[in-house]
Protein backbone atom coordinates (compact mmCIF):
# COMPACT_ATOMS: atom_id res chain seq x y z
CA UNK A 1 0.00 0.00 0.00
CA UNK A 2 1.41 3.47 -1.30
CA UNK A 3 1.43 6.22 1.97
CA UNK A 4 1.56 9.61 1.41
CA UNK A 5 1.70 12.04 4.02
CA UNK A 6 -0.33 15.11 4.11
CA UNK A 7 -0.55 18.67 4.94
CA UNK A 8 -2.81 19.06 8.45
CA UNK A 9 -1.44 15.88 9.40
CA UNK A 10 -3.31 13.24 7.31
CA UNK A 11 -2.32 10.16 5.16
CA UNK A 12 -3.30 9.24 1.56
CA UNK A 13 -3.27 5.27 1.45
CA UNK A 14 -3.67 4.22 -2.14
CA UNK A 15 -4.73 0.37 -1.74
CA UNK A 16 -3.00 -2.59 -3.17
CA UNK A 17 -3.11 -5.23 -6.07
CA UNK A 18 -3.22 -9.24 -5.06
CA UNK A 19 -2.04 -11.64 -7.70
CA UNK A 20 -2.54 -15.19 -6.83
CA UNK A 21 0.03 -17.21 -8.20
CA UNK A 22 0.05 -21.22 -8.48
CA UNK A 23 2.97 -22.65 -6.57
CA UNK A 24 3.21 -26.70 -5.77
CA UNK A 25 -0.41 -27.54 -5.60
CA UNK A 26 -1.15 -24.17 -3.46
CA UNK A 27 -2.23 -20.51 -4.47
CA UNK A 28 0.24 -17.56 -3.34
CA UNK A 29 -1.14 -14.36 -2.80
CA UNK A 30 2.10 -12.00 -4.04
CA UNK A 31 1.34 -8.23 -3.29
CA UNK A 32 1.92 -5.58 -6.02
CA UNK A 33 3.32 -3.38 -7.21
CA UNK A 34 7.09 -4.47 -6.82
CA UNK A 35 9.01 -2.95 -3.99
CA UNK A 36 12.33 -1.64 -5.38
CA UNK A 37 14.85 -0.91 -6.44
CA UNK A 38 15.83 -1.41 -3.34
CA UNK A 39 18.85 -2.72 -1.15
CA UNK A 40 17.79 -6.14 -0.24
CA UNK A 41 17.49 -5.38 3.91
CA UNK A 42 15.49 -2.52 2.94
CA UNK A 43 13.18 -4.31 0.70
CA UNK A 44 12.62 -7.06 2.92
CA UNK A 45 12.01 -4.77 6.03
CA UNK A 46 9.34 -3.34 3.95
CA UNK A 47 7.50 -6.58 3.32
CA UNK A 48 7.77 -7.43 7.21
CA UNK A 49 6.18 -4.01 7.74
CA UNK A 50 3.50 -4.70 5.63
CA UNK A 51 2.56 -7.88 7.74
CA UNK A 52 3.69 -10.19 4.58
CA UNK A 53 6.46 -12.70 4.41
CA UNK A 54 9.06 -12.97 2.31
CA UNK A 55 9.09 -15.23 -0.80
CA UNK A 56 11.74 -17.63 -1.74
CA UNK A 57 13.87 -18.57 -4.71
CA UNK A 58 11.19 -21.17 -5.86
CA UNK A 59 8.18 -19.02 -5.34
CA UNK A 60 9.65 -16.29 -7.40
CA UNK A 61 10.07 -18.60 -10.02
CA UNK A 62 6.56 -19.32 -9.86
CA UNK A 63 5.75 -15.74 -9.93
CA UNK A 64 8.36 -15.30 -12.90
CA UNK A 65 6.41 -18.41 -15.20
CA UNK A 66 2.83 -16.51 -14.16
CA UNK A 67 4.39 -13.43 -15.56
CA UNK A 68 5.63 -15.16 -18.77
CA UNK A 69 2.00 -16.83 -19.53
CA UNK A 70 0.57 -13.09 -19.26
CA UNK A 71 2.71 -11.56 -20.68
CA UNK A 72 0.71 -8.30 -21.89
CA UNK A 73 -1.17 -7.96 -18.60
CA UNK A 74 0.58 -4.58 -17.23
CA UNK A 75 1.99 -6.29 -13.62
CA UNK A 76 2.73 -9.11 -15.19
CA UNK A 77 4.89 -7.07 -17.78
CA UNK A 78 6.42 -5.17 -14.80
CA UNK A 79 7.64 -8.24 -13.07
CA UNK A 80 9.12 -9.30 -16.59
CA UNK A 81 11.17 -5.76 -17.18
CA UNK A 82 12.52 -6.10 -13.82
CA UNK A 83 13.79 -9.93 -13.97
CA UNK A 84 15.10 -9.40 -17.68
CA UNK A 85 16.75 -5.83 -17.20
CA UNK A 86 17.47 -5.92 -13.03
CA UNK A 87 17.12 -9.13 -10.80
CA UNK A 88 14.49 -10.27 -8.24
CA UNK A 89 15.71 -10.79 -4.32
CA UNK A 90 14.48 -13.80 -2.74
CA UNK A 91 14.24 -14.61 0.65
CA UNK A 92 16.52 -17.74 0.44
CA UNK A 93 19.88 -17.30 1.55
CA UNK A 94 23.09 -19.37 1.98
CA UNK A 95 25.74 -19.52 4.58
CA UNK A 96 29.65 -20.99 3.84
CA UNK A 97 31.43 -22.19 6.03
CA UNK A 98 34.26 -24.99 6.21
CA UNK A 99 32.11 -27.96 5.48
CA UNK A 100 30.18 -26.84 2.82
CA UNK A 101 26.97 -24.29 2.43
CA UNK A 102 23.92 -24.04 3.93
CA UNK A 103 20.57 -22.58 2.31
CA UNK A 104 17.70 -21.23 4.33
CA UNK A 105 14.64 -20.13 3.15
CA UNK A 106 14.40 -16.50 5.28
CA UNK A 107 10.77 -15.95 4.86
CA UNK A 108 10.49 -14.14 8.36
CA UNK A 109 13.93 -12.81 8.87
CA UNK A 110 15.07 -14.98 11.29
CA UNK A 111 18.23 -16.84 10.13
CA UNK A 112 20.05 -18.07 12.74
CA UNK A 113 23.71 -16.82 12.15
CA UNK A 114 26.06 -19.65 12.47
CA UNK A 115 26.55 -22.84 10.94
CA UNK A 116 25.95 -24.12 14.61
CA UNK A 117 22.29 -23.06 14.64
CA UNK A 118 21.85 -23.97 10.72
CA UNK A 119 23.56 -27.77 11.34
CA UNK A 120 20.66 -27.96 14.43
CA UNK A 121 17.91 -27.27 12.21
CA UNK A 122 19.73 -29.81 9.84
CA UNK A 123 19.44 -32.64 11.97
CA UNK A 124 16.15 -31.91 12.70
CA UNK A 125 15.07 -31.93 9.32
CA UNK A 126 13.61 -28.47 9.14
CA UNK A 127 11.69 -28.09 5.63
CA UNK A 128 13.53 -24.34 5.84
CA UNK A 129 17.03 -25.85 5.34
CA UNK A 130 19.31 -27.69 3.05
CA UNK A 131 22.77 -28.87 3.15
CA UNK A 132 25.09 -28.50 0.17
CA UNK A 133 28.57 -30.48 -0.29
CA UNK A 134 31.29 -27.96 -1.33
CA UNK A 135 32.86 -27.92 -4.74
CA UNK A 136 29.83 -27.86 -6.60
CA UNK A 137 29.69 -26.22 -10.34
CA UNK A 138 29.18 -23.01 -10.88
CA UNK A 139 28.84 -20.52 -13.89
CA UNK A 140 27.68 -21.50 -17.25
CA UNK A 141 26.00 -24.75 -17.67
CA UNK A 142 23.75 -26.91 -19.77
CA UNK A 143 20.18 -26.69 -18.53
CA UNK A 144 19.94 -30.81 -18.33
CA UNK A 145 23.24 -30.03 -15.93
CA UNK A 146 22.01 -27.19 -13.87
CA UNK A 147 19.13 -28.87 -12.12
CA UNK A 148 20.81 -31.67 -11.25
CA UNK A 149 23.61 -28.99 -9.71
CA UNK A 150 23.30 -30.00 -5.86
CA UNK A 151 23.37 -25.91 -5.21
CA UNK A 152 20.50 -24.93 -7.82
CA UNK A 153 18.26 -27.86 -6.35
CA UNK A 154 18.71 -26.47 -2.75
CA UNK A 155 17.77 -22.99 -3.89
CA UNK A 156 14.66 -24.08 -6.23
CA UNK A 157 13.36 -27.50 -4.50
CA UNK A 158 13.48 -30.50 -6.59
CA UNK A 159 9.62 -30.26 -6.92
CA UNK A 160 9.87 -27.05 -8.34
CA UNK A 161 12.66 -28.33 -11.35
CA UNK A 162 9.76 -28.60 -13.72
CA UNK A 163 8.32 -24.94 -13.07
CA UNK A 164 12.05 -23.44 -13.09
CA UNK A 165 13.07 -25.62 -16.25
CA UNK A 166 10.34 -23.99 -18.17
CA UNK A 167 11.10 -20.68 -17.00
CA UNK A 168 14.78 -21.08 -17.62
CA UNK A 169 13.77 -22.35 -21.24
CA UNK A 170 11.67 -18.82 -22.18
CA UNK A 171 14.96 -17.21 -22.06
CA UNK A 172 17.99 -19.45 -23.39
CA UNK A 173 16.71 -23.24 -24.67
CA UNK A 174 20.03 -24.30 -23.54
CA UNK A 175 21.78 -22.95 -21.02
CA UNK A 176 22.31 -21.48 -17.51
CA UNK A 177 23.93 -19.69 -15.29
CA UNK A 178 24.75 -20.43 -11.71
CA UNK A 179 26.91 -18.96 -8.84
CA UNK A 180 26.73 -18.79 -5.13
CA UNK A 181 29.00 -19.52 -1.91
CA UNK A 182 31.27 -22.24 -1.67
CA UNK A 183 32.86 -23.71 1.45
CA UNK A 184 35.11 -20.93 3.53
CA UNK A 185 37.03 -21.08 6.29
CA UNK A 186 34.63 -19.06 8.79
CA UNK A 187 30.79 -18.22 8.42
CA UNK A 188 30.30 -16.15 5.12
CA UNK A 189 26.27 -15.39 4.23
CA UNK A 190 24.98 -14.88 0.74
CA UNK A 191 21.65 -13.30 -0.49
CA UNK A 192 20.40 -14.74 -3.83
CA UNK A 193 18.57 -12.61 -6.34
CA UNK A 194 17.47 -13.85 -9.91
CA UNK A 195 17.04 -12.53 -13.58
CA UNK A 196 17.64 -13.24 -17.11
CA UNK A 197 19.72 -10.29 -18.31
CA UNK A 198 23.28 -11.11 -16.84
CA UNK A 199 25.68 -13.22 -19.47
CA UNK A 200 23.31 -13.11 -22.32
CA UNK A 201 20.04 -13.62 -21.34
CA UNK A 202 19.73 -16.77 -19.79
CA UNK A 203 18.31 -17.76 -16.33
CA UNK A 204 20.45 -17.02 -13.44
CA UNK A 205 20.51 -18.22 -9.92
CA UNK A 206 23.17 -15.93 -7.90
CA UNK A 207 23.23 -16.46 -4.71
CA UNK A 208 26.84 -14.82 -3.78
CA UNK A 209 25.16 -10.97 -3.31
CA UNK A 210 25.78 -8.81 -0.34
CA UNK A 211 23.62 -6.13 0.45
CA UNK A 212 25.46 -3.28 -0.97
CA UNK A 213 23.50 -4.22 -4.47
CA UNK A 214 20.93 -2.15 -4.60
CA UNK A 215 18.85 -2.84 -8.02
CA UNK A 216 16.71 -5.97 -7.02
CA UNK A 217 13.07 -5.53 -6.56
CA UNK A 218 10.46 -8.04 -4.45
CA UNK A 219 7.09 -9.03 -3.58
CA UNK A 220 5.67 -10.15 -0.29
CA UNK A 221 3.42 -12.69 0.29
CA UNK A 222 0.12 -12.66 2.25
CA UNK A 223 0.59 -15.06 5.35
């Protein structure tokens, strides 16, 4: 919802636009329009103060493959420009550290911030959490090779390969692109964004950002 303060102490609140989005058997309810350009903390602190959580790497995707079925509808366009000419922020995020990398789907903003608290949810099989192996591929890649990249299925789900396949395939039938964290020697986090427009237009996963990128835009989600 668009705020704008007025003389005499009142408020103009301009109401928003719901699109429901199909996502693993489920309808999302992503709020419009974008938010962003924005750093990612600030983006995501305004979908927490707009009571809505924060979407992950795989329900962009779906959001992104919604957008490419419509693509004259004017959001749906929007949401296109942004993810061919700028990037998306998700709410997944990674953590490296000397065993490998962690990804955690951040939809509240609660990441616990050591590999200590991560490896607990680990072993408790939280749904929010996935362990990757280090040394994984990265960069350029066939599209049959990038989802069965260990990092790319932690960031997308391996029910969600379908959906992501087909959105990878609108942009570049054969190839692409992957990069995030690999193992360091203390606690590193990345935040992942995604788009089509870096190395010549072709899907990409990036999940090595810091916040002092400031083009990605994002939707919350209604809870």
């Amino acid at each position: 919802m668009d705020v704008t303060k007025l003389k005499g102490n009142g408020q103009l609140r301009i109401g928003r636009t719901e699109l429901d989005v199909p996502h693993l058997g489920k309808t999302l309810t992503f709020i419009l329009p974008l938010i962003g350009p924005d750093y990612h903390m600030d983006a995501m602190a305004e979908i927490d103060s707009q009571g809505l959580y924060r979407p992950t790497t795989a329900e962009v995707l779906s959001l992104v493959d919604l957008a490419l079925q419509n693509k004259e509808e004017p959001y749906c366009a929007e949401i296109l420009r942004r993810f061919n000419r700028g990037y998306l922020w998700t709410a997944t995020e990674s953590l490296s550290f000397p065993e490998g990398v962690i990804v955690y789907d951040n939809i509240e903003g609660k990441m616990p911030q050591t590999n200590k608290g991560l490896l607990d949810l680990v072993n408790k099989k939280d749904e929010r959490v996935r362990l990757v192996q280090p040394e994984f591929k990265m960069g350029r890649m066939p599209i049959s090779e990038f989802f069965k990249n260990p990092y790319a299925i932690a960031q997308i789900g391996e029910n969600m390969i379908e959906t992501a396949e087909r959105v990878a395939k609108a942009f570049n039938k054969k190839e692409a692109f992957l990069y995030g964290l690999d193992k360091s020697d203390s606690d590193a986090k990345g935040l992942t964004a995604v788009g089509s427009d870096w190395y010549d237009s072709r899907l990409n996963i990036n999940g090595y950002y810091h916040d002092g990128s400031n083009g990605g835009c994002v939707s919350g989600v209604r809870k």
